[in-house]
PDB file of N, CA and C in Angstrom:
ATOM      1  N   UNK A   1      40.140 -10.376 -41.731  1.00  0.00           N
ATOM      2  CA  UNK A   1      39.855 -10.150 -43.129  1.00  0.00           C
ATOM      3  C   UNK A   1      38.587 -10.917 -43.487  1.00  0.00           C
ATOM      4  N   UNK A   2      37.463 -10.239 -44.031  1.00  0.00           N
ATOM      5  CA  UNK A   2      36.449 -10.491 -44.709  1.00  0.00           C
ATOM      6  C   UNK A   2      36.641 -11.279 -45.949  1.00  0.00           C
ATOM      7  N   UNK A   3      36.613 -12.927 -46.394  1.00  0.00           N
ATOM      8  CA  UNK A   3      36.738 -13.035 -47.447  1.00  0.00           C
ATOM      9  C   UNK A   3      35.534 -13.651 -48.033  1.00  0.00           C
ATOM     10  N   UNK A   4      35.376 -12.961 -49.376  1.00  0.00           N
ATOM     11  CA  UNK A   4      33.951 -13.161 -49.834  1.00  0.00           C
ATOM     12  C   UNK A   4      33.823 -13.875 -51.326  1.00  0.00           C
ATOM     13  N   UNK A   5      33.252 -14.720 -51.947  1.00  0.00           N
ATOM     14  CA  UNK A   5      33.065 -15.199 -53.035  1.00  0.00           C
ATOM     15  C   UNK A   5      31.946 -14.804 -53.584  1.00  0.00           C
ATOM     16  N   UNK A   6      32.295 -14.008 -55.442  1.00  0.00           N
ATOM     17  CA  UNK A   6      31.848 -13.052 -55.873  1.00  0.00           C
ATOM     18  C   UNK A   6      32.273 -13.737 -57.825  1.00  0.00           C
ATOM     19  N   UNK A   7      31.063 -13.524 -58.417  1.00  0.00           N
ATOM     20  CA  UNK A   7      31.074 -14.159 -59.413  1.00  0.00           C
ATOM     21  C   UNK A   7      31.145 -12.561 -60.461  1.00  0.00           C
ATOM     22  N   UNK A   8      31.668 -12.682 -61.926  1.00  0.00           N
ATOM     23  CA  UNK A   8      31.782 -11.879 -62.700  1.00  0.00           C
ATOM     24  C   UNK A   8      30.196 -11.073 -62.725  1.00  0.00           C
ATOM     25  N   UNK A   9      30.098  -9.713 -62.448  1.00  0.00           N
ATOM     26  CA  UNK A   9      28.618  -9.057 -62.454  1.00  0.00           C
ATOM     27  C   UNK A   9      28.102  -9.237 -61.172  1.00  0.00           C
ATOM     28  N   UNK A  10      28.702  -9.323 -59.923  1.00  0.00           N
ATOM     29  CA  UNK A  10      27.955  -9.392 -58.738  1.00  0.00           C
ATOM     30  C   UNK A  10      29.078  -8.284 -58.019  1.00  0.00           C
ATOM     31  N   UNK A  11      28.441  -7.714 -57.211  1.00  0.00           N
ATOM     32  CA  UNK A  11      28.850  -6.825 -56.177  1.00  0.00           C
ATOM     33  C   UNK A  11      29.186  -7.095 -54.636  1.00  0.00           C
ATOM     34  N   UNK A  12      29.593  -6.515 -54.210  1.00  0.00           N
ATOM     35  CA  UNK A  12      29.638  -6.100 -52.711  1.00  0.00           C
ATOM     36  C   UNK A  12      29.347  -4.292 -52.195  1.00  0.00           C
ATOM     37  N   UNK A  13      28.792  -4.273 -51.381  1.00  0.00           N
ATOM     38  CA  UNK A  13      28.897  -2.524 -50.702  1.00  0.00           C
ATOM     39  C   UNK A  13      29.628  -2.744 -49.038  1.00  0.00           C
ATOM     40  N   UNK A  14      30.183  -1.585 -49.750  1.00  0.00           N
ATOM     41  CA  UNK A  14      31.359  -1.052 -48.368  1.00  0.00           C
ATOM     42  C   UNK A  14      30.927   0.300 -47.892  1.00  0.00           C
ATOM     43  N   UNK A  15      30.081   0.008 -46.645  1.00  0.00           N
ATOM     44  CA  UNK A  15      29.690   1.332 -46.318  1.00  0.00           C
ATOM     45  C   UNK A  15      28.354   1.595 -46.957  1.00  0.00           C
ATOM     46  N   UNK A  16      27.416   2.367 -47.192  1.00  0.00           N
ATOM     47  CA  UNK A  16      26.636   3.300 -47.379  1.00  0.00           C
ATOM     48  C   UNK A  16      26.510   3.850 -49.702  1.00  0.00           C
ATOM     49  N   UNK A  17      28.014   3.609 -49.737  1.00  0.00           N
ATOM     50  CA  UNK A  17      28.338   4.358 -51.025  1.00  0.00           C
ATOM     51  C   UNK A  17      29.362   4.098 -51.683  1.00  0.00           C
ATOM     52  N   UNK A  18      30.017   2.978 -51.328  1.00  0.00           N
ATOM     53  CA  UNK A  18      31.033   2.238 -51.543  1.00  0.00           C
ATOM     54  C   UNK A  18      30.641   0.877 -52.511  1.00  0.00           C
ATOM     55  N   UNK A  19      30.826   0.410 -54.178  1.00  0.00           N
ATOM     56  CA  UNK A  19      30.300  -0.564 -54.795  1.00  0.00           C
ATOM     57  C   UNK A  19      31.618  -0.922 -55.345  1.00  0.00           C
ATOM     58  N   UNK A  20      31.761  -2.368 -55.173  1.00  0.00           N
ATOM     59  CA  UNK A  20      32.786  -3.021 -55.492  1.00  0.00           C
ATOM     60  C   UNK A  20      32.111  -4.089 -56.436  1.00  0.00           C
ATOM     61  N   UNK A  21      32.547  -3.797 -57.983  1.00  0.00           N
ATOM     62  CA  UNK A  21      32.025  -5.185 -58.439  1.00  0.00           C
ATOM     63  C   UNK A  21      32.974  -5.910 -59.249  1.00  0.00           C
ATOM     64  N   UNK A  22      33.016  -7.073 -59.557  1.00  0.00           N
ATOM     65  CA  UNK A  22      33.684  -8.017 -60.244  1.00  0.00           C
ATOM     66  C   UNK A  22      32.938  -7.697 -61.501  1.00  0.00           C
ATOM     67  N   UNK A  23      34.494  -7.414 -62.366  1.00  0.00           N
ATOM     68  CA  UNK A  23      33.526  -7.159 -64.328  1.00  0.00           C
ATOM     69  C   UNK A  23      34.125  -8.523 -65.033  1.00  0.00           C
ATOM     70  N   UNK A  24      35.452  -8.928 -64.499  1.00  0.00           N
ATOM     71  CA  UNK A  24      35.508 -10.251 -65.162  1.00  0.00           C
ATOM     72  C   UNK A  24      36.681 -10.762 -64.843  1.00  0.00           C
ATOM     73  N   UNK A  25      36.983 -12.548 -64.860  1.00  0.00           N
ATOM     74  CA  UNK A  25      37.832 -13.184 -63.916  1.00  0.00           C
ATOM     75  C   UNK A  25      38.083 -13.553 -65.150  1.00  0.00           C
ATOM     76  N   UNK A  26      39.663 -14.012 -65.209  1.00  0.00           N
ATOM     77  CA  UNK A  26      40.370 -14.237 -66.584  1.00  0.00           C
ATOM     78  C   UNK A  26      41.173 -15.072 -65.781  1.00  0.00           C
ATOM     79  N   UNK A  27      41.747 -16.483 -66.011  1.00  0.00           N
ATOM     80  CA  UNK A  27      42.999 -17.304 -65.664  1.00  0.00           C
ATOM     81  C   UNK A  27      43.141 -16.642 -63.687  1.00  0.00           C
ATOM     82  N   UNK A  28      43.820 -15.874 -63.508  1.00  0.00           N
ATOM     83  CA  UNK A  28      44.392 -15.811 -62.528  1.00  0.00           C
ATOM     84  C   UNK A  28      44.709 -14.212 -62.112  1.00  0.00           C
ATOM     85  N   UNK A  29      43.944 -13.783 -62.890  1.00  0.00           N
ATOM     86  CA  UNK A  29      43.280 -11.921 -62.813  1.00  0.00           C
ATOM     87  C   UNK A  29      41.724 -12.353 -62.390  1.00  0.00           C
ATOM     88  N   UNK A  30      41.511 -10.741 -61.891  1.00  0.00           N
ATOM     89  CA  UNK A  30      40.573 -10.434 -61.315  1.00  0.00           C
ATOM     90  C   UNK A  30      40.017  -8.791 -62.076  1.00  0.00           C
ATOM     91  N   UNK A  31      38.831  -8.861 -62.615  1.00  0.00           N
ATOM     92  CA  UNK A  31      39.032  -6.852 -63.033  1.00  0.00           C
ATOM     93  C   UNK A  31      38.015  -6.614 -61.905  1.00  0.00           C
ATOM     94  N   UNK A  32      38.081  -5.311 -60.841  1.00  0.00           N
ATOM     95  CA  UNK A  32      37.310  -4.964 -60.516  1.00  0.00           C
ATOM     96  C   UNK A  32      36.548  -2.971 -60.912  1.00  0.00           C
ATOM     97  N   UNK A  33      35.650  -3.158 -60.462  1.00  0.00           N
ATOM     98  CA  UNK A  33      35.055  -1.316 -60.770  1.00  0.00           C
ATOM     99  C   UNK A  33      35.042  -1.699 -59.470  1.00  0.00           C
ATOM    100  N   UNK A  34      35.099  -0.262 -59.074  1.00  0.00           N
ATOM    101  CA  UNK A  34      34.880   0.785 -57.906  1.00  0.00           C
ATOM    102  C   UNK A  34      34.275   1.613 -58.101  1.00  0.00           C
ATOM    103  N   UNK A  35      32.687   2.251 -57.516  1.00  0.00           N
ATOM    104  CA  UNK A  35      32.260   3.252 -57.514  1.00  0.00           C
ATOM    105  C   UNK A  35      32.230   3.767 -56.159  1.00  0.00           C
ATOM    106  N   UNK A  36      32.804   5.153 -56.161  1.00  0.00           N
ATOM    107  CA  UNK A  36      33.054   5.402 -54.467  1.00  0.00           C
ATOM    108  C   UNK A  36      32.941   6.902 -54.699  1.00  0.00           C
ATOM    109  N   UNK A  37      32.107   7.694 -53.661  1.00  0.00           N
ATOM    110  CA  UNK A  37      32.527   9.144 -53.668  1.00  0.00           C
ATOM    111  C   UNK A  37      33.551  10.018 -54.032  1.00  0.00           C
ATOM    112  N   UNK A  38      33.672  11.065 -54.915  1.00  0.00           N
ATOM    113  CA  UNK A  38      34.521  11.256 -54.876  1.00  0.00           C
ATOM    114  C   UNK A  38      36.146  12.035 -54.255  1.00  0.00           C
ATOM    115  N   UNK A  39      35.395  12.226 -52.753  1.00  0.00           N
ATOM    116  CA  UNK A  39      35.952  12.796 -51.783  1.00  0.00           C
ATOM    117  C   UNK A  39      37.004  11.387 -51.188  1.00  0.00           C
ATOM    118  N   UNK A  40      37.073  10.179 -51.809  1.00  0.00           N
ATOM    119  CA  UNK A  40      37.225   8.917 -51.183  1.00  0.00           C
ATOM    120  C   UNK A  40      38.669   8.558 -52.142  1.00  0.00           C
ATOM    121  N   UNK A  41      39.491   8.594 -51.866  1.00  0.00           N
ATOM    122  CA  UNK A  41      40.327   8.198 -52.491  1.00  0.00           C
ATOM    123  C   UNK A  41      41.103   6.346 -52.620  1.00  0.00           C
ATOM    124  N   UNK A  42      41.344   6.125 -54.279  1.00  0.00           N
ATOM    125  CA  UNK A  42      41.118   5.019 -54.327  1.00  0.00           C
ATOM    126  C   UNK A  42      42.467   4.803 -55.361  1.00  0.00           C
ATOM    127  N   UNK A  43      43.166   4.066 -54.284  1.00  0.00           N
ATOM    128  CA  UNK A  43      44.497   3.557 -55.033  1.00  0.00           C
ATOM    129  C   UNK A  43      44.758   2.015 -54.720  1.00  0.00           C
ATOM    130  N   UNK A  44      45.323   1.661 -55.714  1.00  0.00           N
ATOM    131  CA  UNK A  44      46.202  -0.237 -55.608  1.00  0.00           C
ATOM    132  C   UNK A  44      47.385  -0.080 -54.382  1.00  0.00           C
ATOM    133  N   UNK A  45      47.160  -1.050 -53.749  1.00  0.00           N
ATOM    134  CA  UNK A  45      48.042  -1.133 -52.512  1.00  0.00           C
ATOM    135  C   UNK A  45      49.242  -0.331 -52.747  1.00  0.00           C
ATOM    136  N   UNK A  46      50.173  -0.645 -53.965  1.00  0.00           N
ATOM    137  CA  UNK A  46      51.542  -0.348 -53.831  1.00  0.00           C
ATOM    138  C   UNK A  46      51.871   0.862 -54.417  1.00  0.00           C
ATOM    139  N   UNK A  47      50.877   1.446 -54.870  1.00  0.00           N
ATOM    140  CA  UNK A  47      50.462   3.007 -55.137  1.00  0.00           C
ATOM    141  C   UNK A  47      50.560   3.924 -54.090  1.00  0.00           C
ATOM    142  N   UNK A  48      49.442   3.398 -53.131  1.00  0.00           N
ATOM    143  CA  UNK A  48      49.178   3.840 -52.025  1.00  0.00           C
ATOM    144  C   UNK A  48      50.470   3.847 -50.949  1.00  0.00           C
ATOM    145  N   UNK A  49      51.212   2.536 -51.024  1.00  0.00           N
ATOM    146  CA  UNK A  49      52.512   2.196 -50.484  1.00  0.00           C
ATOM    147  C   UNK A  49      53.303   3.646 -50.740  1.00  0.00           C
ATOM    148  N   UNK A  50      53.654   3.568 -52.166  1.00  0.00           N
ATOM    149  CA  UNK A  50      54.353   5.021 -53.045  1.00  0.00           C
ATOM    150  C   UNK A  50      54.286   6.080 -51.993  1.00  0.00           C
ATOM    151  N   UNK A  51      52.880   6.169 -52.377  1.00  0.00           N
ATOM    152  CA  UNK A  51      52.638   7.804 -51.938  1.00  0.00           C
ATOM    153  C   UNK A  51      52.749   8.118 -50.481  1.00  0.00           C
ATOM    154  N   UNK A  52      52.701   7.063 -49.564  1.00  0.00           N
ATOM    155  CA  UNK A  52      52.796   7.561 -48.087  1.00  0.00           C
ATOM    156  C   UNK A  52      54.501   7.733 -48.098  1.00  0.00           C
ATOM    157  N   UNK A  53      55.262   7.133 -48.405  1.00  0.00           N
ATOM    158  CA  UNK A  53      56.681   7.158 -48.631  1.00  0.00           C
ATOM    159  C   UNK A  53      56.767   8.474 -49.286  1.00  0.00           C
ATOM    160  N   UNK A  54      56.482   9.078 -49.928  1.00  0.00           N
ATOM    161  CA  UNK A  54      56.886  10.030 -50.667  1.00  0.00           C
ATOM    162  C   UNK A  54      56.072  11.061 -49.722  1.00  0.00           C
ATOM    163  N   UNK A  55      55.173  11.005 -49.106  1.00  0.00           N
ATOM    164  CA  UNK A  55      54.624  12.356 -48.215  1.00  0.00           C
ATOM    165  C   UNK A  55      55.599  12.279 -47.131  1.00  0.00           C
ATOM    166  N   UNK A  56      56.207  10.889 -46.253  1.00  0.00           N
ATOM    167  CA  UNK A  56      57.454  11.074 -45.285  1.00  0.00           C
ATOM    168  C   UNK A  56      58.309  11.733 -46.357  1.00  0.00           C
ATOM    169  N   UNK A  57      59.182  11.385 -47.021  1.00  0.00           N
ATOM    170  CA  UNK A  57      59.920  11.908 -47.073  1.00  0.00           C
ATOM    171  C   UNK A  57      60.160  13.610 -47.409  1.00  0.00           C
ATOM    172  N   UNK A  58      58.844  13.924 -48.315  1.00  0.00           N
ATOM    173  CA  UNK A  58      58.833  15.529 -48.218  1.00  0.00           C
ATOM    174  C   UNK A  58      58.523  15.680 -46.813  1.00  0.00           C
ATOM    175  N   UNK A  59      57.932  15.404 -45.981  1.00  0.00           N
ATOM    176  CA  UNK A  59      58.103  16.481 -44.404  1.00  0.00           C
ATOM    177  C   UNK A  59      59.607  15.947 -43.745  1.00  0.00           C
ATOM    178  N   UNK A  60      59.881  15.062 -44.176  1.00  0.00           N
ATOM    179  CA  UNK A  60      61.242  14.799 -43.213  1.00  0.00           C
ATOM    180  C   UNK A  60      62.578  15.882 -43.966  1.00  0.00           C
ATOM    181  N   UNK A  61      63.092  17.010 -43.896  1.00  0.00           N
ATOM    182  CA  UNK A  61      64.276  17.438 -44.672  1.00  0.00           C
ATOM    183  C   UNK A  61      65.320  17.146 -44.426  1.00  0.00           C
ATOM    184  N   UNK A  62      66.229  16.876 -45.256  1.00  0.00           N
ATOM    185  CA  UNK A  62      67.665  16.635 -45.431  1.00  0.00           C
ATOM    186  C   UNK A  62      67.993  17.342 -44.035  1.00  0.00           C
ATOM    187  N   UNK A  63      69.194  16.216 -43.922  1.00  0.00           N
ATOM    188  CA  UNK A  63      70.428  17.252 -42.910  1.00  0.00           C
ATOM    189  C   UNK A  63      70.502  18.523 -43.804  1.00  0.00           C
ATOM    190  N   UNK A  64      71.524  18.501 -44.954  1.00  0.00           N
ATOM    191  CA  UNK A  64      71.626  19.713 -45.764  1.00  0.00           C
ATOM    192  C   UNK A  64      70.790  20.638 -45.589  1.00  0.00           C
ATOM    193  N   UNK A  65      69.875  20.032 -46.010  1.00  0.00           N
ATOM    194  CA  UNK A  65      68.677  21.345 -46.004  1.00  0.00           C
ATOM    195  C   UNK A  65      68.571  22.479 -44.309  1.00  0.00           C
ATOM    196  N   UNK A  66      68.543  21.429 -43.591  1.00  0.00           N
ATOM    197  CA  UNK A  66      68.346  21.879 -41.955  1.00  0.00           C
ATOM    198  C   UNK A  66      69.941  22.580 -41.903  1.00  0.00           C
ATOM    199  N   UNK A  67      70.491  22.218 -42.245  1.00  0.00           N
ATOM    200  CA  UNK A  67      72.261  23.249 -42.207  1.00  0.00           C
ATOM    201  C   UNK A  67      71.832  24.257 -43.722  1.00  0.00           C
ATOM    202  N   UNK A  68      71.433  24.366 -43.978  1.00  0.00           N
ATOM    203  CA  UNK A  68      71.275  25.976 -44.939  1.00  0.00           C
ATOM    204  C   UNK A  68      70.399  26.328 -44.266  1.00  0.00           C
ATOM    205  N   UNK A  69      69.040  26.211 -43.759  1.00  0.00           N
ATOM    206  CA  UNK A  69      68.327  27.233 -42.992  1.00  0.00           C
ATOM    207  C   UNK A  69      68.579  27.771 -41.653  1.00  0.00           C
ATOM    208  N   UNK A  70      69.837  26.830 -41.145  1.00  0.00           N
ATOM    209  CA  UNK A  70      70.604  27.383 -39.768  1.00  0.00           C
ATOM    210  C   UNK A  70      71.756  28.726 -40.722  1.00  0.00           C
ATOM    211  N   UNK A  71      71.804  28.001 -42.069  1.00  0.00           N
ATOM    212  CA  UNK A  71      72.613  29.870 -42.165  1.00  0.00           C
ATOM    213  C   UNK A  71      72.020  31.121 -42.072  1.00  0.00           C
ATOM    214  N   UNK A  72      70.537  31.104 -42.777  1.00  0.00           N
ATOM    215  CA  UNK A  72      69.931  31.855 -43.034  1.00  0.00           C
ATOM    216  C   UNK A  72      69.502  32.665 -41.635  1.00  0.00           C
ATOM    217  N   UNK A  73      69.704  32.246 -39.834  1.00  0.00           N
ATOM    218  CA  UNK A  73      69.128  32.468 -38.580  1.00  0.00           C
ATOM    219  C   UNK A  73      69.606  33.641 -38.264  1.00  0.00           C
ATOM    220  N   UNK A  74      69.307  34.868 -37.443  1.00  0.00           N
ATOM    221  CA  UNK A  74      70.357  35.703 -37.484  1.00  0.00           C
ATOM    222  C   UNK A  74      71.331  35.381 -35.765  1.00  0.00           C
ATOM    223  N   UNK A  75      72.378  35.827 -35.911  1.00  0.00           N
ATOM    224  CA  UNK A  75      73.024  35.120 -34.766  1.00  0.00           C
ATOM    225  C   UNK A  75      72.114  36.011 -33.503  1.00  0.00           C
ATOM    226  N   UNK A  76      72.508  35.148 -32.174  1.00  0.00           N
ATOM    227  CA  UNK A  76      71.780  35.493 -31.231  1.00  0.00           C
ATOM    228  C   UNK A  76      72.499  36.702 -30.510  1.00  0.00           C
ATOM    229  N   UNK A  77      72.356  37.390 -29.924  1.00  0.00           N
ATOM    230  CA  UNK A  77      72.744  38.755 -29.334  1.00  0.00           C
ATOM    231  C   UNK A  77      73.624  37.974 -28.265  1.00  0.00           C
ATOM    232  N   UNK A  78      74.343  38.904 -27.818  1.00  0.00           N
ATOM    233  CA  UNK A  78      75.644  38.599 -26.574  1.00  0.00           C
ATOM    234  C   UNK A  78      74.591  38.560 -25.764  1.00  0.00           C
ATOM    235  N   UNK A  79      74.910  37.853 -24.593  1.00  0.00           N
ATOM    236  CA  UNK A  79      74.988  37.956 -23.509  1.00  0.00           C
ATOM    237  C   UNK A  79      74.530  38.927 -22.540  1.00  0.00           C
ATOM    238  N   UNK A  80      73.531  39.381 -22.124  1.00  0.00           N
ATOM    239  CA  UNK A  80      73.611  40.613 -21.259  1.00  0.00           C
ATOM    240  C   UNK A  80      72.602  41.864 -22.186  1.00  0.00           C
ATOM    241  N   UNK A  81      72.654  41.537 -23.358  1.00  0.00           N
ATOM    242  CA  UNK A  81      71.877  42.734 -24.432  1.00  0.00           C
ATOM    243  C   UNK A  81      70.431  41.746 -24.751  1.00  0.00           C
ATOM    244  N   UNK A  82      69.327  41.790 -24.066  1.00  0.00           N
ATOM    245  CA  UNK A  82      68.102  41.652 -24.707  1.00  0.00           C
ATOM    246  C   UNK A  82      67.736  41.616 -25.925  1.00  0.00           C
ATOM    247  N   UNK A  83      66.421  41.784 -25.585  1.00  0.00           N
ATOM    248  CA  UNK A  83      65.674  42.133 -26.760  1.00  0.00           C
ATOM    249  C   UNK A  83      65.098  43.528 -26.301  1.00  0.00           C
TER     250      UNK A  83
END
């Protein structure tokens, strides 16, 4: 980890297009801006935490779910009869 000391109105760049600046330090807060492309997505850790949890769990489906789309299968042919 990069740690850097950065006064209210001073910056850092991340990358090429990436501006991180300090707008103002209060007690035991910090405000920062971010200017970043907007193809670049920019969330607070436990946001970001959120949302990967919530993309597992939509691709992972329920048992349930996986037992209703086994009803929907059509049964497999006997034995001996192709396709």
């Amino acid at each position: 980890m990069l740690v850097l000391t950065r006064r209210a109105n001073q910056s850092i760049m991340i990358g090429h297009d990436i501006v991180v600046t300090v707008l103002e330090v209060r007690g035991d807060q910090v405000r920062l801006g971010i200017r970043a492309p907007r193809d670049v997505d920019v969330h607070r850790e436990e946001v970001f935490a959120a949302l990967q949890k919530a993309n597992v769990s939509a691709a992972s489906p329920s048992q349930d779910a996986l037992r209703s789309l086994e009803k929907l299968r059509p049964p497999a042919p006997p034995e001996g009869q192709g396709e």
